[in-house]
PDB file of N, CA and C in Angstrom:
ATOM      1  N   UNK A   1     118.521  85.922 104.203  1.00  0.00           N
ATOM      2  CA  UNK A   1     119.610  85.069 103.816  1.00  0.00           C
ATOM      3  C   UNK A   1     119.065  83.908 102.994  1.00  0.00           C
ATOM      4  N   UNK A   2     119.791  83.703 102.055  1.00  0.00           N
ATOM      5  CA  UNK A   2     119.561  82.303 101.204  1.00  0.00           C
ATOM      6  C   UNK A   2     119.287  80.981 101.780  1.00  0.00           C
ATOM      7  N   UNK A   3     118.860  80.236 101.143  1.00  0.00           N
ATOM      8  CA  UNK A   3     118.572  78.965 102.057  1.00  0.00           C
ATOM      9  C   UNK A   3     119.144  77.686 101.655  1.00  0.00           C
ATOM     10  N   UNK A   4     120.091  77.101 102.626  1.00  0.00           N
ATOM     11  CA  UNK A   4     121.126  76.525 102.713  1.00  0.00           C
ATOM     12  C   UNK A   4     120.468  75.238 102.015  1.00  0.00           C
ATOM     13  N   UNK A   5     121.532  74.531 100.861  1.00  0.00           N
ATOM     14  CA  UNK A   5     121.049  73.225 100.275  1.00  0.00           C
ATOM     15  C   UNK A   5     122.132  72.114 100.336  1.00  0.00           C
ATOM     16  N   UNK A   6     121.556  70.704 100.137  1.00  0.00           N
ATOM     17  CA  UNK A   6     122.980  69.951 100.215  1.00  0.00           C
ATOM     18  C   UNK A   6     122.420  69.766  98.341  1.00  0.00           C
ATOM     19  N   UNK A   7     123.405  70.377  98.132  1.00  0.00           N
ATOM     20  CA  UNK A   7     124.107  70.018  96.320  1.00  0.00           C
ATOM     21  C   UNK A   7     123.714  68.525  95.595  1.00  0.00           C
ATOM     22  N   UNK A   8     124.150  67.900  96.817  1.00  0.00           N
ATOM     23  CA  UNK A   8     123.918  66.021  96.362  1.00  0.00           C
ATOM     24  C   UNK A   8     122.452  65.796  96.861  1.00  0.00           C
ATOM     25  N   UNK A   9     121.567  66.391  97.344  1.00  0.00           N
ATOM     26  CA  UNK A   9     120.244  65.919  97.141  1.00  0.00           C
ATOM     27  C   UNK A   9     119.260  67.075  96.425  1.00  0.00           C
ATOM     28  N   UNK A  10     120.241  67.791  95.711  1.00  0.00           N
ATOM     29  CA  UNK A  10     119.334  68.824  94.811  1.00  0.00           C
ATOM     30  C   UNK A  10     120.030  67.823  93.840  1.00  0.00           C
ATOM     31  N   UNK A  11     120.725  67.437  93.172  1.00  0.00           N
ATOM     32  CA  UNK A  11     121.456  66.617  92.030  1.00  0.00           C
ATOM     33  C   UNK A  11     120.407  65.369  91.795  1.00  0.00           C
ATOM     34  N   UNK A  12     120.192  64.687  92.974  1.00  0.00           N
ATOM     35  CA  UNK A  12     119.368  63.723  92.943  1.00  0.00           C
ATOM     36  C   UNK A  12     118.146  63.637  92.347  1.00  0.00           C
ATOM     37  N   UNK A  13     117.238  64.945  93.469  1.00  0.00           N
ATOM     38  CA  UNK A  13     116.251  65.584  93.034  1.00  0.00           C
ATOM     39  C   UNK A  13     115.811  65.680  91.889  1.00  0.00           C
ATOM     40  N   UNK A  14     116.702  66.402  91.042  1.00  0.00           N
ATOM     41  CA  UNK A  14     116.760  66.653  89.673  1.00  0.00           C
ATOM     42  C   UNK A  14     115.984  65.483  89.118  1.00  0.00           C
ATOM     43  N   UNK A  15     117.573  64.610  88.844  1.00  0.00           N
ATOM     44  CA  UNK A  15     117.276  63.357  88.334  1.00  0.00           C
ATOM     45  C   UNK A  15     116.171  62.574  88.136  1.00  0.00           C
ATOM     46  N   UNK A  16     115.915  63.000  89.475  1.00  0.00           N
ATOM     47  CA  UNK A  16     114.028  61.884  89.628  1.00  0.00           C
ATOM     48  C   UNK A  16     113.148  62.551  88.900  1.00  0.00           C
ATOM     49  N   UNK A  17     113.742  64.156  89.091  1.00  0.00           N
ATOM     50  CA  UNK A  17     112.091  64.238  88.388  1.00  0.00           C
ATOM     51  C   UNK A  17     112.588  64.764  86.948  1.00  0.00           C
ATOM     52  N   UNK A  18     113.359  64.372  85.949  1.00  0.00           N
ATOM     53  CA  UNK A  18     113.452  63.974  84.920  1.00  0.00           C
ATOM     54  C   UNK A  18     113.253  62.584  84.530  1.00  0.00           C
ATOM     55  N   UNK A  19     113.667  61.710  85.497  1.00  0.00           N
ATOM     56  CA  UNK A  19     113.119  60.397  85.064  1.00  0.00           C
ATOM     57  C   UNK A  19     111.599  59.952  85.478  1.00  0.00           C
ATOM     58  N   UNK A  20     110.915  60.964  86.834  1.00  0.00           N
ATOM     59  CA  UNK A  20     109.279  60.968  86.313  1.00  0.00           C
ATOM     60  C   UNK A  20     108.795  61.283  84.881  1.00  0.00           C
ATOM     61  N   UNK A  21     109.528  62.274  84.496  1.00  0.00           N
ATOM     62  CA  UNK A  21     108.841  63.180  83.209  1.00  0.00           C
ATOM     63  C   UNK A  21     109.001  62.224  82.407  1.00  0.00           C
ATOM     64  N   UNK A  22     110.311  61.902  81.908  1.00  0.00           N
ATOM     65  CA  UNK A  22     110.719  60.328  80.797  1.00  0.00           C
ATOM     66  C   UNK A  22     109.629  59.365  80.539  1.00  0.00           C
ATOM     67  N   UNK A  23     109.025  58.788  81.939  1.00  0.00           N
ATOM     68  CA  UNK A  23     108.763  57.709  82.293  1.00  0.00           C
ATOM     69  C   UNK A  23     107.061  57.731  82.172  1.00  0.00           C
ATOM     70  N   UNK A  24     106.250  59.361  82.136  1.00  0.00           N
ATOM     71  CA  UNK A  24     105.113  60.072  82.272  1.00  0.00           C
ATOM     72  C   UNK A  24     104.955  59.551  80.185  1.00  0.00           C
ATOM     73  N   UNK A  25     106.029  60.001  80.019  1.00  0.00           N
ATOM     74  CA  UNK A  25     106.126  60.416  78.198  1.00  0.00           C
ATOM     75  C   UNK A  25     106.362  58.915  77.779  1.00  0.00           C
ATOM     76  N   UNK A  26     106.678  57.594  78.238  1.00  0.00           N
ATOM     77  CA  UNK A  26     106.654  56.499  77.929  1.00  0.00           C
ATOM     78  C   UNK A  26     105.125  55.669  78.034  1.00  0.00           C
ATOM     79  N   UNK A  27     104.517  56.268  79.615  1.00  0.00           N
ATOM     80  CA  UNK A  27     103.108  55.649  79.579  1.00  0.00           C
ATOM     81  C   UNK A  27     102.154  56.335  78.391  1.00  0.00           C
ATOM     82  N   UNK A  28     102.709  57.163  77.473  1.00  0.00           N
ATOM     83  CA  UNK A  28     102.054  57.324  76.899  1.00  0.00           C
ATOM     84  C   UNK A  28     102.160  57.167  75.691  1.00  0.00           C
ATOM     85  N   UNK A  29     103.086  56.990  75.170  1.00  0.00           N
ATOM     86  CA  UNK A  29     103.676  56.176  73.952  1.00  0.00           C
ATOM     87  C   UNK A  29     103.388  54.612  73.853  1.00  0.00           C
ATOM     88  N   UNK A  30     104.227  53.979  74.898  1.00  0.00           N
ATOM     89  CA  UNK A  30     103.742  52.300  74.966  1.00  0.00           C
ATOM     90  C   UNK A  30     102.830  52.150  75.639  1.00  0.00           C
ATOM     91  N   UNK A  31     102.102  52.556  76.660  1.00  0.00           N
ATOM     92  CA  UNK A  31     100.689  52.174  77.532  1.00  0.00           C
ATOM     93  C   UNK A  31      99.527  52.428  76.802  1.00  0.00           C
ATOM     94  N   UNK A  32      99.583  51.845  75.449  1.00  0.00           N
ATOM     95  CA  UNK A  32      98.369  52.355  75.099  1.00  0.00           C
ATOM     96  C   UNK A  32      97.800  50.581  74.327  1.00  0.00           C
ATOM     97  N   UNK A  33      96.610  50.259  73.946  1.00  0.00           N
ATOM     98  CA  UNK A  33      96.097  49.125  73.575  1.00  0.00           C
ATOM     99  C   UNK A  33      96.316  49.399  72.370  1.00  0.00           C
ATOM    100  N   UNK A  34      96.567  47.555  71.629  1.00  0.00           N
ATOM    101  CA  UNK A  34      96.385  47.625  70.233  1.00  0.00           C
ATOM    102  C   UNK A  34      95.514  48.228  69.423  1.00  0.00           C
ATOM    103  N   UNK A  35      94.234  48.349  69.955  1.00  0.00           N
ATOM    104  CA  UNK A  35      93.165  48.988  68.906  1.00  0.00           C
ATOM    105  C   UNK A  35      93.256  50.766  68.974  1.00  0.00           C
ATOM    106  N   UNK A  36      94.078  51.068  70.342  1.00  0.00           N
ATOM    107  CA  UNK A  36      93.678  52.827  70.038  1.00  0.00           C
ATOM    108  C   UNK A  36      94.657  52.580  69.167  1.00  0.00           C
ATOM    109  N   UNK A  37      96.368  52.022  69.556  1.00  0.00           N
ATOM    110  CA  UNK A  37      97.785  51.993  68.280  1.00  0.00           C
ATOM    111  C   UNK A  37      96.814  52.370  67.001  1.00  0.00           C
ATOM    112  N   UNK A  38      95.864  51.317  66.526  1.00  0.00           N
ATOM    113  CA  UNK A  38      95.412  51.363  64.954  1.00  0.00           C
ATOM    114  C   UNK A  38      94.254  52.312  65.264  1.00  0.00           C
ATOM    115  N   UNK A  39      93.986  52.844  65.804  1.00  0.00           N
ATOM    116  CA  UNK A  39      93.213  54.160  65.818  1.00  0.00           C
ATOM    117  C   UNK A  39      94.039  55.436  65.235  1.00  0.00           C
ATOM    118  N   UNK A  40      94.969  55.471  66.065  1.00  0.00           N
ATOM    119  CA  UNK A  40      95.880  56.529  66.100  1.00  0.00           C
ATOM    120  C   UNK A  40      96.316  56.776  64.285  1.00  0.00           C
ATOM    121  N   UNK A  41      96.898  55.070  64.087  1.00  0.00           N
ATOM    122  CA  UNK A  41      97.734  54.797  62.920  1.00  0.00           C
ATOM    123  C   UNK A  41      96.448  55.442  61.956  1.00  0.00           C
ATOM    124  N   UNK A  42      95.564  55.128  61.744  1.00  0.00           N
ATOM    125  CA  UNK A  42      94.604  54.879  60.616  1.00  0.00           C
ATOM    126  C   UNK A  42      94.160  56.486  60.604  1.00  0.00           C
ATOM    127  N   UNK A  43      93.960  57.135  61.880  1.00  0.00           N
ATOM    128  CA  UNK A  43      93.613  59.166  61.776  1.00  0.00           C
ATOM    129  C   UNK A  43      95.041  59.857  61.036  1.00  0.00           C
ATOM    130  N   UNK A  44      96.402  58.924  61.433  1.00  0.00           N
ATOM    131  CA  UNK A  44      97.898  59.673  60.584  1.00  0.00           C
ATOM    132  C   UNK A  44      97.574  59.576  59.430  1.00  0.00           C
ATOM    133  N   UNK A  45      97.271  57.858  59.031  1.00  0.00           N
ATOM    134  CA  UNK A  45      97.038  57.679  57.900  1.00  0.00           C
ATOM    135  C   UNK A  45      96.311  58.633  56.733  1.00  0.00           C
ATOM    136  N   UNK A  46      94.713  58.554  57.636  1.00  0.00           N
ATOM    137  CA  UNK A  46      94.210  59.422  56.984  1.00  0.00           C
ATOM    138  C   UNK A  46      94.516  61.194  56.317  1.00  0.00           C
ATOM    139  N   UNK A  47      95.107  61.328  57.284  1.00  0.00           N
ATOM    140  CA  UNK A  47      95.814  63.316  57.370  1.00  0.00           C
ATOM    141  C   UNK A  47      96.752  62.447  56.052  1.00  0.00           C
ATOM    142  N   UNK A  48      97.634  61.927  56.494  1.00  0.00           N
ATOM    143  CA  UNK A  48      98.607  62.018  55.386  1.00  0.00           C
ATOM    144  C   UNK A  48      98.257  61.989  53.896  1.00  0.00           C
ATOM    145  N   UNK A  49      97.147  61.247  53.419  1.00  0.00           N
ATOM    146  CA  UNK A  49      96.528  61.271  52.319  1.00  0.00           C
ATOM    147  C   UNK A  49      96.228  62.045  51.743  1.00  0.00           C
ATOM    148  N   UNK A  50      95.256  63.175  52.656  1.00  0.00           N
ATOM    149  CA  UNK A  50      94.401  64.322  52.568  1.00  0.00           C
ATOM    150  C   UNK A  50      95.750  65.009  51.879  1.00  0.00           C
ATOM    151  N   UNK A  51      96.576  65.324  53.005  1.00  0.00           N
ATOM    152  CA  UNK A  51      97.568  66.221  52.608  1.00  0.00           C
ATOM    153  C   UNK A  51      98.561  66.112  51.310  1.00  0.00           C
ATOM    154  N   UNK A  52      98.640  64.302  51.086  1.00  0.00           N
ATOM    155  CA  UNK A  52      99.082  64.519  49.705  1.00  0.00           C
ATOM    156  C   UNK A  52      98.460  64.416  48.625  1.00  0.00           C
ATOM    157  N   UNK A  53      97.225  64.544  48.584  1.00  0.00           N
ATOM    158  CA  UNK A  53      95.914  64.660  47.752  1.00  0.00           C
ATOM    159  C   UNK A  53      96.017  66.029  47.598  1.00  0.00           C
ATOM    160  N   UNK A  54      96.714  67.483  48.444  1.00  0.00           N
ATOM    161  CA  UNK A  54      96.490  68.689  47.849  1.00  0.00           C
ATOM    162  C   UNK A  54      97.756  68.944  47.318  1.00  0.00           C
ATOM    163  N   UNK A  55      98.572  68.354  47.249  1.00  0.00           N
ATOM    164  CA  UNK A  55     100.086  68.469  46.604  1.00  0.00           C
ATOM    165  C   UNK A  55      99.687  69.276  45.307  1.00  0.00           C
ATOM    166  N   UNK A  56     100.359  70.043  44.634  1.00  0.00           N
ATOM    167  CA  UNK A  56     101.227  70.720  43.212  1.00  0.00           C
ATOM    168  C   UNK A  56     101.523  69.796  42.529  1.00  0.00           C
ATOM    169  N   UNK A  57     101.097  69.551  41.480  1.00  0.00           N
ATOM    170  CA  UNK A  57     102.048  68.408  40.535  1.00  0.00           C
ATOM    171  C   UNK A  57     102.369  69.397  39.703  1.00  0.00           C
ATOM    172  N   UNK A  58     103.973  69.891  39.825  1.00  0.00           N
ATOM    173  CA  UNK A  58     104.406  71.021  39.275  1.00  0.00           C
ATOM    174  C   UNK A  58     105.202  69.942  37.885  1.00  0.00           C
ATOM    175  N   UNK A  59     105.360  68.877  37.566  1.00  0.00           N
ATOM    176  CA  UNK A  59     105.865  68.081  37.063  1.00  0.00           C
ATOM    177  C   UNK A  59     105.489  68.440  35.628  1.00  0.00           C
ATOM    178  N   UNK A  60     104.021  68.121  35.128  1.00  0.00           N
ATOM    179  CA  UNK A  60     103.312  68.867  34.015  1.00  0.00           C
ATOM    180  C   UNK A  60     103.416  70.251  34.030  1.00  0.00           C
ATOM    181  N   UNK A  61     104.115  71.341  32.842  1.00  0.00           N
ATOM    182  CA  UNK A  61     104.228  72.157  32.688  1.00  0.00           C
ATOM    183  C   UNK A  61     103.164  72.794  31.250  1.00  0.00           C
ATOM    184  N   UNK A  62     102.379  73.546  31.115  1.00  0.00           N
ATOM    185  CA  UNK A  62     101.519  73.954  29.668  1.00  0.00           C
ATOM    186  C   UNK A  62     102.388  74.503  28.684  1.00  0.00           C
TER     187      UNK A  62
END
């Protein structure tokens, strides 16, 4: 036989542990120090360059 639940503390349940997960995905977004922030910023930075350094300049045609 199935095993009997109360509805309102599986509902609850839930909740919490979506707002662990939320809250897991925030310490890691804002819990971080200014210098990794410009760590982080300056490795995007860098990729982004690279990547538009191999762009097509389909603009000039021969």
């Amino acid at each position: 036989m199935a095993e009997i639940i109360n509805l309102r503390q599986a509902r609850k349940h839930k909740a919490r542990a979506e707002k662990e997960a939320r809250a897991d995905a925030n310490r890691i977004a804002f819990g971080r120090t200014k210098a990794e922030k410009n760590l982080t910023k300056a490795e995007q930075d860098l990729v982004k360059s690279r990547l538009d350094s191999h762009k097509r300049d389909d603009s000039e045609k021969p």
